[in-house]
Protein backbone atom coordinates (compact mmCIF):
# COMPACT_ATOMS: atom_id res chain seq x y z
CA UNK A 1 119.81 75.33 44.50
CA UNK A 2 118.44 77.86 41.99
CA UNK A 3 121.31 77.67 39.77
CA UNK A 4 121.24 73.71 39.97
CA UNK A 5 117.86 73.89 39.11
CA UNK A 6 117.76 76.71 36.23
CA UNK A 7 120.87 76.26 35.21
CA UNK A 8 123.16 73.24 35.83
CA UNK A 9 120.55 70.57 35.73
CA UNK A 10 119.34 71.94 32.10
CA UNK A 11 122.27 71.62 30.87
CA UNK A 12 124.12 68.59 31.98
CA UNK A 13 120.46 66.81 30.46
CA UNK A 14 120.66 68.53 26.98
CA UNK A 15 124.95 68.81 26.50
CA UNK A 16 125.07 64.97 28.06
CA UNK A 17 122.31 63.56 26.49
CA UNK A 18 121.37 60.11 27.26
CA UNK A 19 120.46 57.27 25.00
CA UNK A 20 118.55 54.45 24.67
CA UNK A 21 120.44 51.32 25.70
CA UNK A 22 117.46 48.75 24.17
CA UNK A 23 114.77 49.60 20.93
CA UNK A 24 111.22 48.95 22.36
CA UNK A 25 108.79 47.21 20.99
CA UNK A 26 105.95 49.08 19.22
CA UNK A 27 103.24 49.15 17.20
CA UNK A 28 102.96 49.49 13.53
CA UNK A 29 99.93 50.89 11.23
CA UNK A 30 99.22 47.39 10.32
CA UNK A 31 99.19 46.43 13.49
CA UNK A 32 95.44 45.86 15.37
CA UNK A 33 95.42 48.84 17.37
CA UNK A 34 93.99 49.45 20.89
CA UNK A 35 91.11 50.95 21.38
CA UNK A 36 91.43 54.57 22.49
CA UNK A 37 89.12 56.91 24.77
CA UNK A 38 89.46 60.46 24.62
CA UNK A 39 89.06 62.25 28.05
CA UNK A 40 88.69 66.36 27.89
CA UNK A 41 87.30 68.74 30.25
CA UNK A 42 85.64 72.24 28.33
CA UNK A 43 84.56 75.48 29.82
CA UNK A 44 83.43 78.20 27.73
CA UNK A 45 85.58 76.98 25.13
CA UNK A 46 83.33 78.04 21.74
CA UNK A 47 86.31 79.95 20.39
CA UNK A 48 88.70 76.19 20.07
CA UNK A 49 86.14 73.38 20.37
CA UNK A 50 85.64 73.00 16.50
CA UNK A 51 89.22 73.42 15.66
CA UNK A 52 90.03 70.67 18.61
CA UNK A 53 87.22 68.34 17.80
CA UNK A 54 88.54 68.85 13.54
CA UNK A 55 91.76 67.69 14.85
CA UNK A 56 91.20 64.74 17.06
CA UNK A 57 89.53 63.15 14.02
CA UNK A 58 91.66 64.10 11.09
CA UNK A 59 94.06 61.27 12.35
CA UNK A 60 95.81 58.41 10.83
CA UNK A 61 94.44 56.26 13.48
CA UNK A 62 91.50 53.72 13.09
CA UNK A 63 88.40 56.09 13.91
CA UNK A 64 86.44 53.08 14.85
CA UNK A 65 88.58 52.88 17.53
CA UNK A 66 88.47 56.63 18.78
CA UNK A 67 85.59 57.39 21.45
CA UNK A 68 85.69 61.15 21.82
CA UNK A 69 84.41 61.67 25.74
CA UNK A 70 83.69 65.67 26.60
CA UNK A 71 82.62 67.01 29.91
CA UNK A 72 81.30 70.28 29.21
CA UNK A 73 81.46 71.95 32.87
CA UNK A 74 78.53 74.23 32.90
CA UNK A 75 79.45 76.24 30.10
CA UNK A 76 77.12 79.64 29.29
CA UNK A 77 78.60 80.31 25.90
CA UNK A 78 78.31 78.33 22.42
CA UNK A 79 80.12 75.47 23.57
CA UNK A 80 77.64 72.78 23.90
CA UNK A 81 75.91 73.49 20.92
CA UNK A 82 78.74 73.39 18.78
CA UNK A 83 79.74 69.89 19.70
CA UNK A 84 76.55 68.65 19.45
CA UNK A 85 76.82 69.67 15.80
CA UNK A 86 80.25 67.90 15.19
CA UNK A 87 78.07 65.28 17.03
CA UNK A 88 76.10 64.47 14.14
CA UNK A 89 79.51 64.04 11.62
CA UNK A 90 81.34 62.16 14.41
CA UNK A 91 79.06 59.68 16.78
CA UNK A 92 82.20 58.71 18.36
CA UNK A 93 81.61 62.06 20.29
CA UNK A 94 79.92 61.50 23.83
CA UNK A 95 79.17 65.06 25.76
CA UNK A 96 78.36 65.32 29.10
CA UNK A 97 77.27 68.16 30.41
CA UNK A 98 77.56 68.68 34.23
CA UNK A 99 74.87 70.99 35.63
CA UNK A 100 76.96 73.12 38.04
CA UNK A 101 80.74 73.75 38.18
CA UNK A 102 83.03 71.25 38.92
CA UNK A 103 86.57 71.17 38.03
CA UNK A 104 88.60 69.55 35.40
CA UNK A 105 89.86 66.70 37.45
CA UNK A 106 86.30 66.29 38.84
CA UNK A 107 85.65 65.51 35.61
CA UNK A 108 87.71 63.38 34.27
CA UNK A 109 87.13 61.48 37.07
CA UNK A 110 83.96 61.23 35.96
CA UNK A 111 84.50 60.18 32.48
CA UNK A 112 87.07 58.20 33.13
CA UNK A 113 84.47 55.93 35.23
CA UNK A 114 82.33 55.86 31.62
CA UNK A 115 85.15 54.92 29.38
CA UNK A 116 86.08 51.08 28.83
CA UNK A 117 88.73 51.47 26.41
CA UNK A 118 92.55 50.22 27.00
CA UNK A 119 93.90 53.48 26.86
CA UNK A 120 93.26 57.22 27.82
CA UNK A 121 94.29 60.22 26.45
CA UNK A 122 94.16 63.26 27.97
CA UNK A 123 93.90 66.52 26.35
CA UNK A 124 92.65 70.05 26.71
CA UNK A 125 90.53 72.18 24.36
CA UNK A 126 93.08 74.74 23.30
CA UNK A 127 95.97 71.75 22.19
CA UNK A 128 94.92 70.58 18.15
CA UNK A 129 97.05 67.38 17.45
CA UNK A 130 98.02 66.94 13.78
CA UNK A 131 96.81 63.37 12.19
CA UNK A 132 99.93 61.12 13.68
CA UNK A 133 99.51 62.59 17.27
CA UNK A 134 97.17 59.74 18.50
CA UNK A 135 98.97 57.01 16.57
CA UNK A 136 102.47 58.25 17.81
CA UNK A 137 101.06 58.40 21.56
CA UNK A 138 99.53 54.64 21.68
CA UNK A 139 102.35 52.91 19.48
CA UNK A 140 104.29 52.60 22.83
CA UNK A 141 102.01 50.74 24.72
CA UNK A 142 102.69 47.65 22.75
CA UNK A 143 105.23 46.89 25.64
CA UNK A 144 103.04 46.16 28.35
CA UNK A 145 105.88 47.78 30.99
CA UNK A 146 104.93 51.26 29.13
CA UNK A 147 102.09 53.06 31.35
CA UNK A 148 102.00 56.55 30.45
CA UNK A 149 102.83 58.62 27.22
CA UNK A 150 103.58 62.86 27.08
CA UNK A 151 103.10 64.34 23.95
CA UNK A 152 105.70 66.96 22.57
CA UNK A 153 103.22 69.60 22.74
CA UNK A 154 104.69 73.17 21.03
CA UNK A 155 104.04 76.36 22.05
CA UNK A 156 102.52 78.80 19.37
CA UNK A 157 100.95 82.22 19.15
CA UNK A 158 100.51 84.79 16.18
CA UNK A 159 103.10 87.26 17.37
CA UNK A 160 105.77 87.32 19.99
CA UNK A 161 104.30 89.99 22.28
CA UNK A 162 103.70 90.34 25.80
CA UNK A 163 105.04 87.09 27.09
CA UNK A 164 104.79 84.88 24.30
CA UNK A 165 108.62 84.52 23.58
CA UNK A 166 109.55 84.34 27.04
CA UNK A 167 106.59 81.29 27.34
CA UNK A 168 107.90 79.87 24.12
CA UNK A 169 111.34 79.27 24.95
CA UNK A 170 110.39 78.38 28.51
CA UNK A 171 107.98 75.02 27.04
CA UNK A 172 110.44 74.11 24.61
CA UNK A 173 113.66 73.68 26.79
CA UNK A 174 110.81 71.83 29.50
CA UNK A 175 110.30 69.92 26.52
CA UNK A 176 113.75 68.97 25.82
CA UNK A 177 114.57 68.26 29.77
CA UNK A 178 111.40 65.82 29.60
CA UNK A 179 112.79 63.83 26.78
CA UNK A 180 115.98 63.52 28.42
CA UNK A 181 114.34 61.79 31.86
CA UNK A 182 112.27 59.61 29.54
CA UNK A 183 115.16 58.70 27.80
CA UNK A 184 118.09 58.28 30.87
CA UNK A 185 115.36 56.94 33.99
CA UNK A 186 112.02 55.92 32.04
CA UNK A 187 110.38 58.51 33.83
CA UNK A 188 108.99 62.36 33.35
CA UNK A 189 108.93 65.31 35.84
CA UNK A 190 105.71 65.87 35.04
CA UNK A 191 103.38 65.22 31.75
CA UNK A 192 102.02 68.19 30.17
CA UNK A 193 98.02 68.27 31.15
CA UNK A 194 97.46 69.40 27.13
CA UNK A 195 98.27 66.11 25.89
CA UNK A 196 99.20 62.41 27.30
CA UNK A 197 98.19 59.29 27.12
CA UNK A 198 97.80 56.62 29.74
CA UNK A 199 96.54 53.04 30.62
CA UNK A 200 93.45 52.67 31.81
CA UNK A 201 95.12 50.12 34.66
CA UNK A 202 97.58 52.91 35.51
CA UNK A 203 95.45 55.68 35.57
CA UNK A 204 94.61 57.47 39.07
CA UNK A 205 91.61 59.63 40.33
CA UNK A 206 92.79 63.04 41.74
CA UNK A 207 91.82 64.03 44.74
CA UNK A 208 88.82 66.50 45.78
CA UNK A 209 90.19 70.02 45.83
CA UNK A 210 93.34 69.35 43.64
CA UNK A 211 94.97 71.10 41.48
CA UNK A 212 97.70 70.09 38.59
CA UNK A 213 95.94 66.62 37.99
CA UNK A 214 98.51 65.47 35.30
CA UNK A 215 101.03 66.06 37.63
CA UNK A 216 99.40 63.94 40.46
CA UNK A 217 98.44 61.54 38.13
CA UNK A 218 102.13 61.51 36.38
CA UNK A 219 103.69 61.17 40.01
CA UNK A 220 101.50 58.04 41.14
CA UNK A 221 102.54 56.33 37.87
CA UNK A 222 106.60 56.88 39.15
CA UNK A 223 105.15 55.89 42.81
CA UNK A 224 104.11 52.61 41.27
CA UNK A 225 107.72 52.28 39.55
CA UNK A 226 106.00 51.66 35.70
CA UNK A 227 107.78 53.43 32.40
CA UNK A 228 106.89 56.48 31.09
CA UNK A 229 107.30 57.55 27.49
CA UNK A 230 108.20 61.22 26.01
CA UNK A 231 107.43 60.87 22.56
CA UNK A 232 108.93 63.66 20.57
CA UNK A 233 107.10 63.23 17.22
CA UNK A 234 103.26 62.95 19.02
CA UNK A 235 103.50 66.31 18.19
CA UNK A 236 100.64 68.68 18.44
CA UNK A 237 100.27 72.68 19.16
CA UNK A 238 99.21 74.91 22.04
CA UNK A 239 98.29 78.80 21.92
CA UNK A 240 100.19 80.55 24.46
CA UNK A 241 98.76 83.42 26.10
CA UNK A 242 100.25 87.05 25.52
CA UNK A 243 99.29 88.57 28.62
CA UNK A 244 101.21 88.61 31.82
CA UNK A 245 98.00 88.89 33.98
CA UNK A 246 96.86 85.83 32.68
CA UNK A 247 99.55 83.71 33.18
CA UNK A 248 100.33 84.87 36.50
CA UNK A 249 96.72 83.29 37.33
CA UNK A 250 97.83 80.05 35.40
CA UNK A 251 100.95 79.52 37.67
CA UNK A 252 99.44 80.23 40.58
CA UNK A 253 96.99 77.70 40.41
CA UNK A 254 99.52 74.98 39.14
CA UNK A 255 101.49 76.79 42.35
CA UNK A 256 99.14 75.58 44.70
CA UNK A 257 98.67 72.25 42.58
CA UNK A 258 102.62 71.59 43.35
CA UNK A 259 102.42 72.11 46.84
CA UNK A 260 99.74 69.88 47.20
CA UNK A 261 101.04 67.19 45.05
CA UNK A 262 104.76 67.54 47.14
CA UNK A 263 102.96 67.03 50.40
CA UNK A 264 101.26 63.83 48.58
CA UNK A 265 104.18 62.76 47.05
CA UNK A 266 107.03 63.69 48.89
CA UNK A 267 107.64 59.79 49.63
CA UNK A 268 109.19 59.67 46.29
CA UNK A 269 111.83 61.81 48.06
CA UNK A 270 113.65 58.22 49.78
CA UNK A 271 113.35 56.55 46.35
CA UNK A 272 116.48 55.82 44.91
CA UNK A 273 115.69 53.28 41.60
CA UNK A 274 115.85 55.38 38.61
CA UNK A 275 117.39 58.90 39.80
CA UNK A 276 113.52 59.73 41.22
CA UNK A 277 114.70 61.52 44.24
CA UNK A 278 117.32 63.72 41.94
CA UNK A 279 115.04 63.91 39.45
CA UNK A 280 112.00 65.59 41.59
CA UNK A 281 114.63 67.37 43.65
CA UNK A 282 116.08 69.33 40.25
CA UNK A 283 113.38 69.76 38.03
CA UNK A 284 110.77 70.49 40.59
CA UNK A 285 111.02 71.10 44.48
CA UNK A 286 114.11 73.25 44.33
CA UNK A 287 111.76 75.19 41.74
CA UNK A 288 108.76 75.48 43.36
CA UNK A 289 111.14 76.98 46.50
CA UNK A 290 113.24 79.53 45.24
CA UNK A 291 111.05 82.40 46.06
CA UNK A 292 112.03 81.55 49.03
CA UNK A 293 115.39 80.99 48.08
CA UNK A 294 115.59 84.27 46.69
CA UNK A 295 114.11 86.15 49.61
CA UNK A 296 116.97 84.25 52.00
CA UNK A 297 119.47 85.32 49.32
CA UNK A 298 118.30 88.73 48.98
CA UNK A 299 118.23 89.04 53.06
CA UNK A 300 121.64 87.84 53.71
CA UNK A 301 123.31 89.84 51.44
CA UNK A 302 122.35 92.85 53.07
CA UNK A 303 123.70 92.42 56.40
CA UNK A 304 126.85 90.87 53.75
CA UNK A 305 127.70 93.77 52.18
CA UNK A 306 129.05 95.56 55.21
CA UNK A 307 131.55 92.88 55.49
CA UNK A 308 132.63 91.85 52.23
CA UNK A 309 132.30 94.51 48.66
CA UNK A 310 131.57 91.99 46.52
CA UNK A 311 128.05 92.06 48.82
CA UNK A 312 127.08 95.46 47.52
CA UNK A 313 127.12 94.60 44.14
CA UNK A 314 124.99 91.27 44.79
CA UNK A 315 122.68 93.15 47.03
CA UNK A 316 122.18 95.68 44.00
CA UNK A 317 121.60 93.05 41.25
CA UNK A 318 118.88 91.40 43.21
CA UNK A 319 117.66 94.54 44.13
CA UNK A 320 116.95 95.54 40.54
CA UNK A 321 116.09 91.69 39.99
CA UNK A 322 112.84 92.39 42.10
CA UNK A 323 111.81 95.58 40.41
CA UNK A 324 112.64 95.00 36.88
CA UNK A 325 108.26 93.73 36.93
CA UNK A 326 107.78 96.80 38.23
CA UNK A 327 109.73 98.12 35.37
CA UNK A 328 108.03 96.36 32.51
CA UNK A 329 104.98 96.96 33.18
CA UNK A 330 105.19 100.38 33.54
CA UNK A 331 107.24 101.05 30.45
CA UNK A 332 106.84 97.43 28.84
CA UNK A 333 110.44 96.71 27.97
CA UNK A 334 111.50 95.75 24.74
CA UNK A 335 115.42 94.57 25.81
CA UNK A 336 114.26 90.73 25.41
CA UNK A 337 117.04 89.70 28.19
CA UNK A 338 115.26 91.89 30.86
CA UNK A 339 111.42 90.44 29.62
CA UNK A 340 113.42 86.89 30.27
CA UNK A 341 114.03 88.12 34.18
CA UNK A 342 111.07 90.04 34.65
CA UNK A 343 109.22 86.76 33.58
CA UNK A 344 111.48 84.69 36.05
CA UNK A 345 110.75 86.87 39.13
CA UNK A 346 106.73 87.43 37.64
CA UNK A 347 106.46 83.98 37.68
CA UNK A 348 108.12 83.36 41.45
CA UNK A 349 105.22 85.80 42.92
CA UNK A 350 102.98 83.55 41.35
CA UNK A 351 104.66 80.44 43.19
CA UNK A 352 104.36 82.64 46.63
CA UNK A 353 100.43 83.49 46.07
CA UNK A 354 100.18 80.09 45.25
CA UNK A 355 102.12 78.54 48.18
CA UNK A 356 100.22 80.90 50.53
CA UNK A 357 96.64 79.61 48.91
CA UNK A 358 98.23 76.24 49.98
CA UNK A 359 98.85 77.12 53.46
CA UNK A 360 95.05 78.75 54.21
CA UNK A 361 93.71 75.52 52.71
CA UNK A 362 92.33 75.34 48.96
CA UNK A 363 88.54 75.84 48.99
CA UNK A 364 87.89 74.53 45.42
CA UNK A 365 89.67 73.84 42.22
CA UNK A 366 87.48 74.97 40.03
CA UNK A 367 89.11 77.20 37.31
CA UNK A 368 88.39 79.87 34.40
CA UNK A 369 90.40 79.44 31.34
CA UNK A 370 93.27 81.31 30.26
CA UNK A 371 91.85 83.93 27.49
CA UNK A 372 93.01 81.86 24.18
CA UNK A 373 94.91 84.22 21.65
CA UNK A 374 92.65 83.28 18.52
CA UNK A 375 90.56 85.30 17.19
């Protein structure tokens, strides 16, 4: 199951690509456009909300169509006060401030419930589009059987240290297995919180308490059988964070965001239109379990290698599998195969704190953002 999901489903998706059997219809610049709401949830942001407000409206599309909706969730640093300076350039900006803490999907919730356009797009404060992003997004809703759109959002940073490679490479083969399931089943594993846009008629509230809302949100779209859309040039950039720490916090709480949206979701399991079932089985579930699949391995082969040589060797591998973390961070390895499995099994402890979180019952999903590497 790990290999199928690492390795084999990977690559039968990018060596057997799929491709479009029909040309859909969409639209063109000349075309009257929808009218498009913004929907972004900022915490302490000051650092990226100018640079993210520049870019939302530095577009090619209409900006008398753009309404710009921001919940600022209690921030304590410069952030309100900057956007209520862009708010003076741009009156398509609405803030709303929210007096105590509240969680992203709390508030997009909220703003969603405000905004009366056609379409939504959802976005985060660190991810600047470039000027075709919004245009490139909406084009596809001309055919009304097109409910949800993922930007191709790319991974950037200043240097390649710490994690930033490993992070890098990581989002852009996700990237590439996205485009594939949009392309072969109309459907996506999964839209990227940092950037997507969706119908207003297909769009979902999250739960109270939930994590990974793009993912809950993406999932009730595929439970309600409509087309989604990975658009490859809605291009538009992310920082990634350096730091290990910090993005062993970030995947635990999308961690306990998966397990939550599997126990939701796990109906989708008996579908069979569309490859859903494979689909979530591959990309996903047999992901979010192999911690667990690596403890069983890493078990059995002891008791293995008393029987059968081959055993020892296994047992040894995983062995030094499990420490090589250990290993980096005490002597931060350069070898940029080892960072690659250090990452793999640093990023599996995060799915077990997170899956444990799960279990004890999630008290609030209220979050601090990842430290953005900008100066």
């Amino acid at each position: 199951m790990i290999v199928h999901s690492y390795v084999v489903y990977p690559l039968w998706m990018i060596m057997f690509p799929a491709t479009k059997s029909t040309a859909k219809e969409t639209y063109t610049k000349v075309d009257e456009l929808p009218d498009v709401a913004i929907l972004m949830a900022a915490y302490n942001e000051e650092k990226v909300i100018a640079e993210k407000i520049e870019s939302v409206f530095n577009t090619t599309y209409p900006l008398d169509k753009i309404k710009f909706y921001i919940g600022s969730d209690a921030s304590t640093d410069k952030t309100d006060e900057i956007i209520r300076k862009w708010q003076a350039k741009y009156p398509q900006i609405e803030l709303v401030v929210f007096g105590g803490r509240t969680g992203k999907s709390g508030i997009i919730n909220e703003l969603s419930d405000k905004a009366t356009q056609e379409i939504f797009i959802l976005t985060d404060a660190n991810v600047i589009f470039k000027p075709d992003t919004i245009f490139n997004l909406v084009r596809h809703f001309k055919d009304s059987i097109t409910a949800q759109v993922c930007a191709n959002i790319i991974k950037v940073s200043p240097t390649n240290n710490g994690i930033a490679s490993q992070e890098k490479s990581y989002i852009a083969l996700e990237n590439k297995i996205k485009y594939q399931e949009s392309v072969r089943w109309n459907l996506v594993m999964g839209a990227e919180g940092g950037c997507y846009a969706i119908r207003k008629s297909a769009f979902s509230k999250v739960p109270p308490k939930f994590y990974m809302d793009d993912f809950y949100i993406t999932l009730n779209v595929i439970e309600q059988q409509k087309e989604i859309v990975f658009d490859l040039d809605a291009i538009c950039n992310e920082d990634v964070p350096t730091q290990a720490l910090e993005e062993f916090k970030r995947k635990v709480r999308i961690s306990i965001g998966n397990f939550q949206n599997l126990n939701r979701y796990k109906g989708l399991l008996s579908s069979s239109p569309k490859g859903i079932a494979y689909a979530f089985l591959s990309h996903k579930i047999f992901r979010w379990i192999t911690p667990f699949l690596l403890l069983i391995c890493f078990m059995t082969s002891y008791p293995l290698m008393f029987h059968y040589p081959i055993f020892k060797y296994i047992f040894l591998l995983q062995l030094l599998g499990f420490v090589t973390p250990v290993t980096d961070w005490l002597f931060n390895i350069k070898f940029s195969p080892l960072k690659f499995i250090s990452h793999f099994y640093l990023m599996n402890l995060a799915l077990l704190k997170g899956f444990v979180i799960y279990v004890k019952g999630v008290e609030s999903n209220v979050w601090q953002p990842t430290k953005r590497e900008v100066n």
